[in-house]
PDB file of N, CA and C in Angstrom:
ATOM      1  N   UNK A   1     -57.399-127.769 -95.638  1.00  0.00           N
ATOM      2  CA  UNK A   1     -57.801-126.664 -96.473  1.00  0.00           C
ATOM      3  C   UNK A   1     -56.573-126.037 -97.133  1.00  0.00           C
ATOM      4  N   UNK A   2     -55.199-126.248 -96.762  1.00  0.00           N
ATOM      5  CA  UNK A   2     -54.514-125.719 -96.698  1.00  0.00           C
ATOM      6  C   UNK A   2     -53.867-126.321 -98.050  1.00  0.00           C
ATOM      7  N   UNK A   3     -53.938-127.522 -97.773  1.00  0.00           N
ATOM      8  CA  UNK A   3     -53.186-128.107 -98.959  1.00  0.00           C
ATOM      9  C   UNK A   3     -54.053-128.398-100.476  1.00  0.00           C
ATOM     10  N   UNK A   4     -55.486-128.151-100.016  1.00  0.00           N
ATOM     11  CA  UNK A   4     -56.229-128.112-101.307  1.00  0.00           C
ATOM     12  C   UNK A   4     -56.135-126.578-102.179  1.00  0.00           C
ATOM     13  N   UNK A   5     -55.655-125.636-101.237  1.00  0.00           N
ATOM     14  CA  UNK A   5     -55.505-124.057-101.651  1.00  0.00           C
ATOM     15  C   UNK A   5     -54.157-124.593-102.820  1.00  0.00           C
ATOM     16  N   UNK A   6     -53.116-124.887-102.244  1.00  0.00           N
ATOM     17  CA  UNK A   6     -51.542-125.257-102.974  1.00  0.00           C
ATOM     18  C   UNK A   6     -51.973-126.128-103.828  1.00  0.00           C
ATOM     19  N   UNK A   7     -52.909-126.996-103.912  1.00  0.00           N
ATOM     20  CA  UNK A   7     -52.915-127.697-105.201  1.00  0.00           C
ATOM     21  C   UNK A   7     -53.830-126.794-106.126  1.00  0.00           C
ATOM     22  N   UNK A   8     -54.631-126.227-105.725  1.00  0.00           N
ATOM     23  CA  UNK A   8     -55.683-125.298-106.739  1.00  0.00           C
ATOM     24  C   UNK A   8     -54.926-124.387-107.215  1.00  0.00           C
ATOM     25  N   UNK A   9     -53.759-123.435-106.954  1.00  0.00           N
ATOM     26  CA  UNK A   9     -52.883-122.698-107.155  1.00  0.00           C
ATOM     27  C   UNK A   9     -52.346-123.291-108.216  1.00  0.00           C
ATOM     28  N   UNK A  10     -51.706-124.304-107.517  1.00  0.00           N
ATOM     29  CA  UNK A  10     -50.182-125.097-108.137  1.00  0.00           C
ATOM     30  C   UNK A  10     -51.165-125.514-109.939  1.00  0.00           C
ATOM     31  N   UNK A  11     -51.764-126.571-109.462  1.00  0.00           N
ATOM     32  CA  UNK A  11     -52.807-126.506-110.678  1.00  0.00           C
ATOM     33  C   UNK A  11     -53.462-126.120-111.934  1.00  0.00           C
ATOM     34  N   UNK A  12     -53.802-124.956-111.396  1.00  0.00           N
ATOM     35  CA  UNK A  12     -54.467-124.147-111.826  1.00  0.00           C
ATOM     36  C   UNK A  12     -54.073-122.643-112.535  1.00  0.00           C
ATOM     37  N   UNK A  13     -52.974-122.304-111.545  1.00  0.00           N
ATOM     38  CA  UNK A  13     -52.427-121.385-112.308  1.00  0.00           C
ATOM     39  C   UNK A  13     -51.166-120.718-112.155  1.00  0.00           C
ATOM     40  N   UNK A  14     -50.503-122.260-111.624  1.00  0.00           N
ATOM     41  CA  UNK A  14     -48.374-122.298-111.909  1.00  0.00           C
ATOM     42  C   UNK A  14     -48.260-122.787-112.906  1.00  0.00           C
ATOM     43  N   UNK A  15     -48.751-124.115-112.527  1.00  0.00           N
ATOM     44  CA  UNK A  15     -48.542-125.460-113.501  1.00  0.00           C
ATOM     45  C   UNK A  15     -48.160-124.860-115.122  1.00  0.00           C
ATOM     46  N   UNK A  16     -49.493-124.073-115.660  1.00  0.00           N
ATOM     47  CA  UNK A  16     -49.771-123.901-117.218  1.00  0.00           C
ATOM     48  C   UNK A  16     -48.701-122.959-117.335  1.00  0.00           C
ATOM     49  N   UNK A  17     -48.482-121.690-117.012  1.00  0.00           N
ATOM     50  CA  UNK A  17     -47.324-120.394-116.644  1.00  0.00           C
ATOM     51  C   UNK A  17     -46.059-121.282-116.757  1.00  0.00           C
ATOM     52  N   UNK A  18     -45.886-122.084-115.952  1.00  0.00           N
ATOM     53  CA  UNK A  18     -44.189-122.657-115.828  1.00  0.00           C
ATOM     54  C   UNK A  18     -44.483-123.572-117.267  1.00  0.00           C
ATOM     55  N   UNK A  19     -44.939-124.059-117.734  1.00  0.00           N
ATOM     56  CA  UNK A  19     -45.015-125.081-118.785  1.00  0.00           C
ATOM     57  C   UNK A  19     -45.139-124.047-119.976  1.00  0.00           C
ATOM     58  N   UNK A  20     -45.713-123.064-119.992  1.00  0.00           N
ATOM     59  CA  UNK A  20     -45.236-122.371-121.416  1.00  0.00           C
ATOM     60  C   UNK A  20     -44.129-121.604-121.107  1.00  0.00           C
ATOM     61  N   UNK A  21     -43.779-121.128-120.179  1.00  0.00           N
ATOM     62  CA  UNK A  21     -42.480-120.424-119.646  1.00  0.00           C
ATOM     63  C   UNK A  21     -41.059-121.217-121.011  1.00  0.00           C
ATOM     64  N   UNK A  22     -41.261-122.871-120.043  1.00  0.00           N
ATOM     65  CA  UNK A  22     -40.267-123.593-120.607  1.00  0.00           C
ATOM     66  C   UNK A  22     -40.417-123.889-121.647  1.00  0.00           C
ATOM     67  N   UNK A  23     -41.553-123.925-122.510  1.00  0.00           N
ATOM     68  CA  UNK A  23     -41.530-124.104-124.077  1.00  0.00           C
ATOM     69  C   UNK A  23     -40.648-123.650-124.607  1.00  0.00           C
ATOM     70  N   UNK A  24     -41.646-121.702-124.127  1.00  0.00           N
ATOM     71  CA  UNK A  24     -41.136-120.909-125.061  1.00  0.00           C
ATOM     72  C   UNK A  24     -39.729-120.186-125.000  1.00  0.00           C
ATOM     73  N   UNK A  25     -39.174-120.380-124.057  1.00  0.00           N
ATOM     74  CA  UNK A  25     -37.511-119.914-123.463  1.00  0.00           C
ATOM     75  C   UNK A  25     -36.796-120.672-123.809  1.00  0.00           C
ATOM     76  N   UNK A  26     -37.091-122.135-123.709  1.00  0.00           N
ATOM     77  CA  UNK A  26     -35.832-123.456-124.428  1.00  0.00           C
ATOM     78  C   UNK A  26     -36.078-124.439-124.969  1.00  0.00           C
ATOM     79  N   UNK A  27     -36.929-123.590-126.302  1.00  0.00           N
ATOM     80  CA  UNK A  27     -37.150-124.149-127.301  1.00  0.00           C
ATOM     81  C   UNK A  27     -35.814-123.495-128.214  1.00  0.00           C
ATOM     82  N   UNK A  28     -35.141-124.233-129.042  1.00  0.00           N
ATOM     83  CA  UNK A  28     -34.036-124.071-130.235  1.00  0.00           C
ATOM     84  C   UNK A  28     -34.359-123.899-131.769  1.00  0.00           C
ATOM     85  N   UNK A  29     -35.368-124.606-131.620  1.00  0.00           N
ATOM     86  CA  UNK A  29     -35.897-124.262-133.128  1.00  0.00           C
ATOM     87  C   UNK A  29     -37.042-124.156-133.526  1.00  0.00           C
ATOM     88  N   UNK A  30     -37.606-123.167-133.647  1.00  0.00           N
ATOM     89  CA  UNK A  30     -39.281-122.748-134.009  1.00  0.00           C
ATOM     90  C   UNK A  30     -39.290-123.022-135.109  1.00  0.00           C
ATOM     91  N   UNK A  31     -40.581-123.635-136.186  1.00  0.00           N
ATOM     92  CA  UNK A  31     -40.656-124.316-137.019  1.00  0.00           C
ATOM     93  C   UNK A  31     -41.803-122.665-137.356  1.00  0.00           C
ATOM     94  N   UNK A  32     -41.425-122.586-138.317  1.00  0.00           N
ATOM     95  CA  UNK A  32     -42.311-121.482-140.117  1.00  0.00           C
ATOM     96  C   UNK A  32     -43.878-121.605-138.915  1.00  0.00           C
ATOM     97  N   UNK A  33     -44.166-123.004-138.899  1.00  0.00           N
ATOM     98  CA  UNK A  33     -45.828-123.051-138.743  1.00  0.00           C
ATOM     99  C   UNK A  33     -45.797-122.820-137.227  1.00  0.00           C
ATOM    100  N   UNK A  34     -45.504-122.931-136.340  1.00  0.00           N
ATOM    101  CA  UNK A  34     -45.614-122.368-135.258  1.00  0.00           C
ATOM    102  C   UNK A  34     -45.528-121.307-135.161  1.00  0.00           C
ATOM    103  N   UNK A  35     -45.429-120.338-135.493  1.00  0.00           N
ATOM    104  CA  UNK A  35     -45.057-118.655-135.412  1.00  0.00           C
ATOM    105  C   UNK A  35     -46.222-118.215-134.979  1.00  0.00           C
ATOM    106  N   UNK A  36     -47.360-118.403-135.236  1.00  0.00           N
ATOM    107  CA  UNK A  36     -48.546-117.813-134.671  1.00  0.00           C
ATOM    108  C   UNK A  36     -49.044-118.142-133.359  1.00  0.00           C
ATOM    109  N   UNK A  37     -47.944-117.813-132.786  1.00  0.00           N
ATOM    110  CA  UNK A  37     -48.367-118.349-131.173  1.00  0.00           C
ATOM    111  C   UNK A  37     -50.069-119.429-130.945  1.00  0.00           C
ATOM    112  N   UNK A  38     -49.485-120.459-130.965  1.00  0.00           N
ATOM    113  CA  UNK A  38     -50.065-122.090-130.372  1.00  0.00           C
ATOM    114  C   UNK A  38     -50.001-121.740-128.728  1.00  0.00           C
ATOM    115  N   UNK A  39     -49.247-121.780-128.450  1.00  0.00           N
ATOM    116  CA  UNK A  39     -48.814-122.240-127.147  1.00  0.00           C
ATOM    117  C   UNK A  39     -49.950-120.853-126.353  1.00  0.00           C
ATOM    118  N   UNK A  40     -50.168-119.763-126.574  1.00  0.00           N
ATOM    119  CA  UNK A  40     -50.804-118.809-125.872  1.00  0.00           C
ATOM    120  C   UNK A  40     -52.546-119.463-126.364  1.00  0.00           C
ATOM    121  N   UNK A  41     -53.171-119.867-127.635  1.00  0.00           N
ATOM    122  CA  UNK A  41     -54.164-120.149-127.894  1.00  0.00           C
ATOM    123  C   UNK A  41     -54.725-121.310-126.811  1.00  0.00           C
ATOM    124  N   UNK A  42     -53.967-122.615-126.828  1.00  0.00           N
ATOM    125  CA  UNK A  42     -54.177-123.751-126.556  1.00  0.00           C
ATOM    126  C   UNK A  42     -53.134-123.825-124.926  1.00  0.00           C
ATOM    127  N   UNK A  43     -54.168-124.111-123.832  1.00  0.00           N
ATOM    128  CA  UNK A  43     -53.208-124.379-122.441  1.00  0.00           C
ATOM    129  C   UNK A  43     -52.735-125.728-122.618  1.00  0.00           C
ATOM    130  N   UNK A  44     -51.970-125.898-121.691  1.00  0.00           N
ATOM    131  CA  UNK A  44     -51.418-127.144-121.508  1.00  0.00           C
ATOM    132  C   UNK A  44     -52.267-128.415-121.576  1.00  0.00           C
ATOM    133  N   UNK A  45     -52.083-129.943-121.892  1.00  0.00           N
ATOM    134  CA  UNK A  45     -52.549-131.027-121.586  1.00  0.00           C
ATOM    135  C   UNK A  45     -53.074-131.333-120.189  1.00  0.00           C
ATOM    136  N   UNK A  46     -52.317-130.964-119.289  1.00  0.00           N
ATOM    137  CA  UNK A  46     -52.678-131.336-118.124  1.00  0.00           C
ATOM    138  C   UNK A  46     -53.104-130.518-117.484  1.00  0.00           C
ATOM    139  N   UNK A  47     -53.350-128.823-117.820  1.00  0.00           N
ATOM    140  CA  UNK A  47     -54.544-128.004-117.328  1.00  0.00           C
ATOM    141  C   UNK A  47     -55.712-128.500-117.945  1.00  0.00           C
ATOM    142  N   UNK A  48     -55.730-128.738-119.030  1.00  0.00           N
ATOM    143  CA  UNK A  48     -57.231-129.393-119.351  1.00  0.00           C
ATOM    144  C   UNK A  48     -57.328-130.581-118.891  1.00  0.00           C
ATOM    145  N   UNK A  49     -56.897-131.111-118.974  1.00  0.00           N
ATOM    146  CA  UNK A  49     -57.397-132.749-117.601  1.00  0.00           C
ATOM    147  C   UNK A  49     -57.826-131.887-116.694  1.00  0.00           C
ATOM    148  N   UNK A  50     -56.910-131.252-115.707  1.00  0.00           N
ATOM    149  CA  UNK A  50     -57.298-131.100-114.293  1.00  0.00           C
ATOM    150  C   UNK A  50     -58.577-130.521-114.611  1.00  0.00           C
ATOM    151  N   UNK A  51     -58.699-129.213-115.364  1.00  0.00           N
ATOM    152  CA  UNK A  51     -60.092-128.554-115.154  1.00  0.00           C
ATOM    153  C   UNK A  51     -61.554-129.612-115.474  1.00  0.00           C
ATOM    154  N   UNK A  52     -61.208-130.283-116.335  1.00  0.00           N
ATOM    155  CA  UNK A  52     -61.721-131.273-117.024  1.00  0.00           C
ATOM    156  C   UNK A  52     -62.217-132.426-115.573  1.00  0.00           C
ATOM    157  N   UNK A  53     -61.362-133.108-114.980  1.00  0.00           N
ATOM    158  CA  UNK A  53     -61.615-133.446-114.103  1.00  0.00           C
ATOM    159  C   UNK A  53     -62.273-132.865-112.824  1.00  0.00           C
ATOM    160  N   UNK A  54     -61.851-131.495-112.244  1.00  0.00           N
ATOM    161  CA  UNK A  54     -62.616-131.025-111.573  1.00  0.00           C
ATOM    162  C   UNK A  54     -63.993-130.738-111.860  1.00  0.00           C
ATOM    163  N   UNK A  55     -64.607-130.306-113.215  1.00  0.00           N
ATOM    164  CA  UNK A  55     -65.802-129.977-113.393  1.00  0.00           C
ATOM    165  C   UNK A  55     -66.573-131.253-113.272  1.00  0.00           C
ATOM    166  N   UNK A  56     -66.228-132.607-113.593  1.00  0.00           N
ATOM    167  CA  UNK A  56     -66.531-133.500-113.419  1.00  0.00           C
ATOM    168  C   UNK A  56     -66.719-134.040-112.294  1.00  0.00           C
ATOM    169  N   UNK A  57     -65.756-133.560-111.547  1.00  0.00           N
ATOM    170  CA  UNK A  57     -66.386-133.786-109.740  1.00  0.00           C
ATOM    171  C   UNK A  57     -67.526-132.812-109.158  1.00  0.00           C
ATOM    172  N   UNK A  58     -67.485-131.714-109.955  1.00  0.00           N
ATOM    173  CA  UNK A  58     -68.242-130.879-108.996  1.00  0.00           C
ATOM    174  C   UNK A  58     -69.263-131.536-109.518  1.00  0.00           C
ATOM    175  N   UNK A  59     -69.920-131.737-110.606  1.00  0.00           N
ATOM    176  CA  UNK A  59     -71.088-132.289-110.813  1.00  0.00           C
ATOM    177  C   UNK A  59     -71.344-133.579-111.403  1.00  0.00           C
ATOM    178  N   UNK A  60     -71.899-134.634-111.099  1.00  0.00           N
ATOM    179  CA  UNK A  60     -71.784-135.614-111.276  1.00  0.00           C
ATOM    180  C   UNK A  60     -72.960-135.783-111.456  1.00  0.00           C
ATOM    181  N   UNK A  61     -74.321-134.685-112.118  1.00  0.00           N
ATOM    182  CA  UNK A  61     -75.238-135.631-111.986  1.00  0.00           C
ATOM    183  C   UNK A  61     -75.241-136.016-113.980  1.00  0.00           C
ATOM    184  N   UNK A  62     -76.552-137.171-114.224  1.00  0.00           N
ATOM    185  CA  UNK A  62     -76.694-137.401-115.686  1.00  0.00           C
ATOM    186  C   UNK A  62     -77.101-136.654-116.711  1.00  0.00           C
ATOM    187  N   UNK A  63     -77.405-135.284-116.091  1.00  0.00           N
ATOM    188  CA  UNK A  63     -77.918-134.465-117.477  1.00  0.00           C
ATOM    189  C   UNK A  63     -77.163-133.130-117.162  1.00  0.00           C
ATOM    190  N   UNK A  64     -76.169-133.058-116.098  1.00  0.00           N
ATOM    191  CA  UNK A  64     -75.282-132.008-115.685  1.00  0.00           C
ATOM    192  C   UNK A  64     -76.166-130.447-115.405  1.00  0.00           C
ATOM    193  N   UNK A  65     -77.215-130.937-114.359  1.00  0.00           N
ATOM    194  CA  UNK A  65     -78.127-130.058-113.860  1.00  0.00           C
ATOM    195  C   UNK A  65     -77.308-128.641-113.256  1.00  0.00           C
ATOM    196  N   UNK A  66     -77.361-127.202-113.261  1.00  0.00           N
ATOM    197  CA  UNK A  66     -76.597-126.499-112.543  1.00  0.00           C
ATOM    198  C   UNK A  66     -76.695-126.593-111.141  1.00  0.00           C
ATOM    199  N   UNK A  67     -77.993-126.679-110.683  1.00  0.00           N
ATOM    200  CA  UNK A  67     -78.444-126.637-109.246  1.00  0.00           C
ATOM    201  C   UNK A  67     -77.526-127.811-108.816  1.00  0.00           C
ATOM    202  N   UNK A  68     -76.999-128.419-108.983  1.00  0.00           N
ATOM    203  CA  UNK A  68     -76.216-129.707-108.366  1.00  0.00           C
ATOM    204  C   UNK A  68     -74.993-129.799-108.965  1.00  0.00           C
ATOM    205  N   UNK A  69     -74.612-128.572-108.893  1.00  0.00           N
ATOM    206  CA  UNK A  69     -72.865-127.852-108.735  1.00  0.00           C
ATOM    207  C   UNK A  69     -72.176-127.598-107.422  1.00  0.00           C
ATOM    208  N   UNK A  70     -71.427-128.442-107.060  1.00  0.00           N
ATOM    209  CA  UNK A  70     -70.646-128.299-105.668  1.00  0.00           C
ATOM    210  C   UNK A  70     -69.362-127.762-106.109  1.00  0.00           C
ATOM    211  N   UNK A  71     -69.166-126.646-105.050  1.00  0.00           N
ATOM    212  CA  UNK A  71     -68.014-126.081-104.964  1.00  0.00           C
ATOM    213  C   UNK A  71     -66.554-127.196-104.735  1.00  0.00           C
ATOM    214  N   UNK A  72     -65.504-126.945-105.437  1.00  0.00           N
ATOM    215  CA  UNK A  72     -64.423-127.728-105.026  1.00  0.00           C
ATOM    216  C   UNK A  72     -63.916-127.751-103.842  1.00  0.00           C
ATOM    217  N   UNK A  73     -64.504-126.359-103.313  1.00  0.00           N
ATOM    218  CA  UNK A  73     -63.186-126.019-102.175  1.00  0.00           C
ATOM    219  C   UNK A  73     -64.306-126.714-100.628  1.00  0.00           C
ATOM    220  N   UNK A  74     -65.582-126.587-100.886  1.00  0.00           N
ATOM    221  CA  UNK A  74     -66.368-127.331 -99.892  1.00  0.00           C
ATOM    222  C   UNK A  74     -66.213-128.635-100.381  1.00  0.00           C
ATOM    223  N   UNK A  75     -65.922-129.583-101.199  1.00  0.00           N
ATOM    224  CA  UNK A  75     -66.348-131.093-101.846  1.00  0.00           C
ATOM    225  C   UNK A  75     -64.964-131.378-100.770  1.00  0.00           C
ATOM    226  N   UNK A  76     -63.768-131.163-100.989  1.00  0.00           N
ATOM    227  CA  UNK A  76     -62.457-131.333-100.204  1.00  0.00           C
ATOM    228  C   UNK A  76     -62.481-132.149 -99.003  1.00  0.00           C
ATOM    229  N   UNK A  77     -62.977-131.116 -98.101  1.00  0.00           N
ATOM    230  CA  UNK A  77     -63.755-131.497 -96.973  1.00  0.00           C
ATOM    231  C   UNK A  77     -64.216-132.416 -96.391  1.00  0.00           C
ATOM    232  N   UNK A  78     -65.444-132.299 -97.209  1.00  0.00           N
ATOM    233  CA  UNK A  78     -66.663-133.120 -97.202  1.00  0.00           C
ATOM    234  C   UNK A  78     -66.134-134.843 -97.941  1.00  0.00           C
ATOM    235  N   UNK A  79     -65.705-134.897 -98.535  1.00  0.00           N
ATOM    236  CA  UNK A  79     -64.544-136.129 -98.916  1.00  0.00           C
ATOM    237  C   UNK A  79     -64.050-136.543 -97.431  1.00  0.00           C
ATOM    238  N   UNK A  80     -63.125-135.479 -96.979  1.00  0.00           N
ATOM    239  CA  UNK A  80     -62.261-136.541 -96.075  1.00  0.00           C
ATOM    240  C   UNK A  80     -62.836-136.744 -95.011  1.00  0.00           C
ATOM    241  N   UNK A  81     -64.180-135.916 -94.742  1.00  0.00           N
ATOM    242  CA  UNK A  81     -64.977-136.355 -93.490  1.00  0.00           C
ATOM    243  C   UNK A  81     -65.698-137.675 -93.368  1.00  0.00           C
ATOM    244  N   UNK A  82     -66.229-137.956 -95.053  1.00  0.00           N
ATOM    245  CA  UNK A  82     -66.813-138.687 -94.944  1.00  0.00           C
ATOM    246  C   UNK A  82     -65.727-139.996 -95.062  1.00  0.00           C
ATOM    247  N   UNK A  83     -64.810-139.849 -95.608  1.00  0.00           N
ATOM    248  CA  UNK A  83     -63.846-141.410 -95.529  1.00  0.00           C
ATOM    249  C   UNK A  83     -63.570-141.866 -94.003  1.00  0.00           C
ATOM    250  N   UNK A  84     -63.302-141.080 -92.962  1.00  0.00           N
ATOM    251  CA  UNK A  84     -62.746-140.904 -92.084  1.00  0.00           C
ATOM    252  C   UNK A  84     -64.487-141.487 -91.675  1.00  0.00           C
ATOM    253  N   UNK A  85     -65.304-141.033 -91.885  1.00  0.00           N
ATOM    254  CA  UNK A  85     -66.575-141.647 -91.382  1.00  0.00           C
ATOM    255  C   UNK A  85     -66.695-143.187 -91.357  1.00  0.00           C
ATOM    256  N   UNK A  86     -66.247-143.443 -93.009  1.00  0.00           N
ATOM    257  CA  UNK A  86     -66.916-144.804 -93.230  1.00  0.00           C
ATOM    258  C   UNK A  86     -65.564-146.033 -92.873  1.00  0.00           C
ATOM    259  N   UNK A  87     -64.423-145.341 -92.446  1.00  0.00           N
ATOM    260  CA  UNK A  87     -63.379-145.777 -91.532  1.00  0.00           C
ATOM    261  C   UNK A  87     -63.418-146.301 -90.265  1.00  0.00           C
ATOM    262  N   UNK A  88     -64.002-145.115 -89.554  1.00  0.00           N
ATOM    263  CA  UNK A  88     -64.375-145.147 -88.432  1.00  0.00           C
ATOM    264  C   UNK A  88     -65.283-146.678 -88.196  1.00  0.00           C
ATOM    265  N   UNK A  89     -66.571-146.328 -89.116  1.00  0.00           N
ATOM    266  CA  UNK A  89     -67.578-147.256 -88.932  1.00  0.00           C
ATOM    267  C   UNK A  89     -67.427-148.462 -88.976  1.00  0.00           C
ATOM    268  N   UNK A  90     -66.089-148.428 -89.924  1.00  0.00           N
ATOM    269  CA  UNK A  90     -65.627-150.151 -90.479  1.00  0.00           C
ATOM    270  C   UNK A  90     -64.661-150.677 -89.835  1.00  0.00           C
ATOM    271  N   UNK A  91     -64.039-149.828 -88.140  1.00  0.00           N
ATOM    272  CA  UNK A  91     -63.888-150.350 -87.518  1.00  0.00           C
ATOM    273  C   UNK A  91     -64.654-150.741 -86.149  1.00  0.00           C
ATOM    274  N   UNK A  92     -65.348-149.887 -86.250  1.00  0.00           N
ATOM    275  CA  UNK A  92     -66.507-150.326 -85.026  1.00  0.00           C
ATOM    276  C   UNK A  92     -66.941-151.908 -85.583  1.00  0.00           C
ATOM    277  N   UNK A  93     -67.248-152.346 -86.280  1.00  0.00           N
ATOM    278  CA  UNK A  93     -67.644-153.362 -87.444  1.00  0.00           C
ATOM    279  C   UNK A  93     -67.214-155.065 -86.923  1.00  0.00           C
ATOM    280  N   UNK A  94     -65.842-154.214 -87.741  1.00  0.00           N
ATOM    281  CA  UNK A  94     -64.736-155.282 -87.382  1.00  0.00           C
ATOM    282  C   UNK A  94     -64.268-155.416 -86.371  1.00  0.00           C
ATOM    283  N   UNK A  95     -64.352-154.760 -85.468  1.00  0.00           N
ATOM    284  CA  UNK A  95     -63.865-154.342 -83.705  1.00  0.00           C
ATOM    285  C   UNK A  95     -65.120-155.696 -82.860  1.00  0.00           C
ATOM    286  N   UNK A  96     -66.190-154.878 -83.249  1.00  0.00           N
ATOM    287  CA  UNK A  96     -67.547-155.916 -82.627  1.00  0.00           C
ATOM    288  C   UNK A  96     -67.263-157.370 -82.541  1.00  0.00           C
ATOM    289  N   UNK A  97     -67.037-157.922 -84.378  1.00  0.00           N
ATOM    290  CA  UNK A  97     -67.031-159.427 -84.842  1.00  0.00           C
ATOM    291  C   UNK A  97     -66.034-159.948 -84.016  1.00  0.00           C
ATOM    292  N   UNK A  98     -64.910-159.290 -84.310  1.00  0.00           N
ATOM    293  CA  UNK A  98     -63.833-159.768 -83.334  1.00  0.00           C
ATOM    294  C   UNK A  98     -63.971-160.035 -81.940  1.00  0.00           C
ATOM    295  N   UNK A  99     -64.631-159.141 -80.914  1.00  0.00           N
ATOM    296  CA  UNK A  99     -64.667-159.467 -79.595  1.00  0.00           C
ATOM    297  C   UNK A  99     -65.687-160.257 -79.543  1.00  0.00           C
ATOM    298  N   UNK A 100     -66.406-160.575 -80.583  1.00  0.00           N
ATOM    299  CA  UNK A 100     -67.294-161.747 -80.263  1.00  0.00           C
ATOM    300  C   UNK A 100     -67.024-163.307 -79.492  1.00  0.00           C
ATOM    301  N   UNK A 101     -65.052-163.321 -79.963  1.00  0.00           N
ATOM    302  CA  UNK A 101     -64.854-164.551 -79.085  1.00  0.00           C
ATOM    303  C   UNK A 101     -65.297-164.241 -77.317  1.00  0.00           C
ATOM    304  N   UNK A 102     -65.080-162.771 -77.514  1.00  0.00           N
ATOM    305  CA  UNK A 102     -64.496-162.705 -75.634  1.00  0.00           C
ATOM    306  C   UNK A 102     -65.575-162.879 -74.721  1.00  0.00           C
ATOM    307  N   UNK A 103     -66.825-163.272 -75.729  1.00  0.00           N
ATOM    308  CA  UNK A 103     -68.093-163.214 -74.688  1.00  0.00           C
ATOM    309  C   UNK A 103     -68.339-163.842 -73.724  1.00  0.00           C
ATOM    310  N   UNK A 104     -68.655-164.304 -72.478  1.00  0.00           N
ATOM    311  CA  UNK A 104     -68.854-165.692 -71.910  1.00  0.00           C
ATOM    312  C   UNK A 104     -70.142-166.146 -72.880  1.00  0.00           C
ATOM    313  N   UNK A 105     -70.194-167.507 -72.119  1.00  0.00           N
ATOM    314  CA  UNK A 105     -71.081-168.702 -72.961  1.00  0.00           C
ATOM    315  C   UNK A 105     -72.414-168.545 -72.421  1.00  0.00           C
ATOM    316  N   UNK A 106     -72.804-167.795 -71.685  1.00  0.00           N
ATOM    317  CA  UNK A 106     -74.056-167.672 -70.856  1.00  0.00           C
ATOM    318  C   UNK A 106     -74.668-166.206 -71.883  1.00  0.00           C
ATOM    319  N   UNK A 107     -73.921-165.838 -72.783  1.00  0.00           N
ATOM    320  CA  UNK A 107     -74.248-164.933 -73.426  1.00  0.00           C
ATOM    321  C   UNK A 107     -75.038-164.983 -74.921  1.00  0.00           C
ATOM    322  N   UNK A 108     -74.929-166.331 -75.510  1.00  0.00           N
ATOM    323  CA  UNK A 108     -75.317-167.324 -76.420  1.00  0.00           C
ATOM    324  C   UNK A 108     -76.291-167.802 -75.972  1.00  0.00           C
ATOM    325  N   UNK A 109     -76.697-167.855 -74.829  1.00  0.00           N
ATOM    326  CA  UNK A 109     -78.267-168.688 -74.659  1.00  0.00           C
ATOM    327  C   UNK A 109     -79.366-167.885 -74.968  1.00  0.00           C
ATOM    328  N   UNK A 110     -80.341-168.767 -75.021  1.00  0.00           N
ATOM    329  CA  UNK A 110     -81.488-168.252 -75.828  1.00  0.00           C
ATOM    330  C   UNK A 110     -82.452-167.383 -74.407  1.00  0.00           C
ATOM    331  N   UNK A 111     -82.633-166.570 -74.713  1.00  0.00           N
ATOM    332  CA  UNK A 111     -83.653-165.798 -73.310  1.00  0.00           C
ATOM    333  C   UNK A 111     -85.408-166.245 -73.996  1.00  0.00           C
ATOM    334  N   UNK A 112     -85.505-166.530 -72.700  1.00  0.00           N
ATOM    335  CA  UNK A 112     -86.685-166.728 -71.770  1.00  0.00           C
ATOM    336  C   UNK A 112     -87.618-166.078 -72.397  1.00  0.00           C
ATOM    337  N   UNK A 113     -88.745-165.645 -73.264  1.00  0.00           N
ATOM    338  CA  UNK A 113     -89.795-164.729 -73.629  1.00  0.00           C
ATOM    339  C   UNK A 113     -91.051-165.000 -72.373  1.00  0.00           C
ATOM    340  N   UNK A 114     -91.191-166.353 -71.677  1.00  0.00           N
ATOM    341  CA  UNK A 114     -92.378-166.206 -71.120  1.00  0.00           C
ATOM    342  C   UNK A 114     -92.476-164.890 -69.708  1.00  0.00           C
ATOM    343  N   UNK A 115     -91.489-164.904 -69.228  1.00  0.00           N
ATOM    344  CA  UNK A 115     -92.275-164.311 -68.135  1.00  0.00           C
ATOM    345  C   UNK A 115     -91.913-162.954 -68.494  1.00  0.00           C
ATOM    346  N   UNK A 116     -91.602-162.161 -69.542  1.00  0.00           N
ATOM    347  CA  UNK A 116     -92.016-160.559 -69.977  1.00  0.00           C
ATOM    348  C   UNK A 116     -92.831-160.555 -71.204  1.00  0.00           C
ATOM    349  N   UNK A 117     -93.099-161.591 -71.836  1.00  0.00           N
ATOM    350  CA  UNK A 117     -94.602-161.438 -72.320  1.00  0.00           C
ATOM    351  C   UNK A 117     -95.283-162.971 -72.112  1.00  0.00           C
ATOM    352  N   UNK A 118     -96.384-162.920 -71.439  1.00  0.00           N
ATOM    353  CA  UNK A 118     -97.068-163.857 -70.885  1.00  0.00           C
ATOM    354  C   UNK A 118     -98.068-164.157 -71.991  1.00  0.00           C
ATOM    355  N   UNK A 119     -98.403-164.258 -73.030  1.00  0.00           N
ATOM    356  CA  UNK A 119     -99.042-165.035 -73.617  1.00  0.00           C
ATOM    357  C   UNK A 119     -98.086-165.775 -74.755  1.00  0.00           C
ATOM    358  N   UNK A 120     -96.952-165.845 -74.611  1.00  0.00           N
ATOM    359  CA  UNK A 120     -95.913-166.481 -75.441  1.00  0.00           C
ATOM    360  C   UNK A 120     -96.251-167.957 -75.043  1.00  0.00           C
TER     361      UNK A 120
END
C-alpha cells in the first residue's frame, strides 16, 4: 500500500510540478509565441499517459459503464493477491505432475469396481 501511495504522489502530483519547474527556470530562450503560458494550460506528456492509463484500468468495461469503476487504490491489492494466487496454484500444478514419478507402481493399477458396486 505503501508503495502504491509514492507512486500515486510521485505520479500524479511531483512528476508534472518538477517538469514545469524545469521548463520554466532553464529554459534560455522563450520564443514571441510561447509567452502565453503553454506549459500552465497543457500538463505534461506523461501525466496524461499515466492518468490516461489509470482510468483505463479502473474501468475496463466496453461501453465504460460508471457502476464498474474500481478504485485504484483497492485494484493494487487485489492485483497482487490475485497473481500470488494464480502462482501459488501453478505451483501446486507443477509440484503434483512432477511427483508423479515418486508413486509406487501399485498406484497405477486399475481398482476393482465389483465388490463396492455389485451390479458392475
Amino acid at each position: 500500500m505503501t508503495l502504491y501511495w509514492l507512486i500515486d504522489i510521485y505520479a500524479f502530483e511531483l512528476h508534472p510540478v518538477l517538469c514545469r519547474c524545469w521548463t520554466t527556470c532553464f529554459r534560455r530562450h522563450k520564443l514571441a509565441s510561447d509567452s502565453d503560458t503553454a506549459d500552465e494550460k497543457h500538463p505534461s506528456t506523461l501525466h496524461v499517459k499515466a492518468h490516461a492509463v489509470a482510468e483505463k484500468i479502473r474501468n475496463n468495461s466496453p461501453h465504460k459503464d460508471t457502476d464498474l469503476y474500481t478504485p485504484l487504490k483497492s485494484l493494487m491489492p487485489i492485483t497482487f493477491v490475485a497473481a500470488v494466487y494464480c502462482l501459488a496454484r501453478g505451483y501446486v500444478v507443477i509440484d503434483d505432475l512432477v511427483n508423479l514419478r515418486l508413486l509406487p507402481a501399485s498406484a497405477y493399477e486399475s481398482v476393482r469396481w465389483s465388490p463396492f458396486i455389485p451390479h458392475l
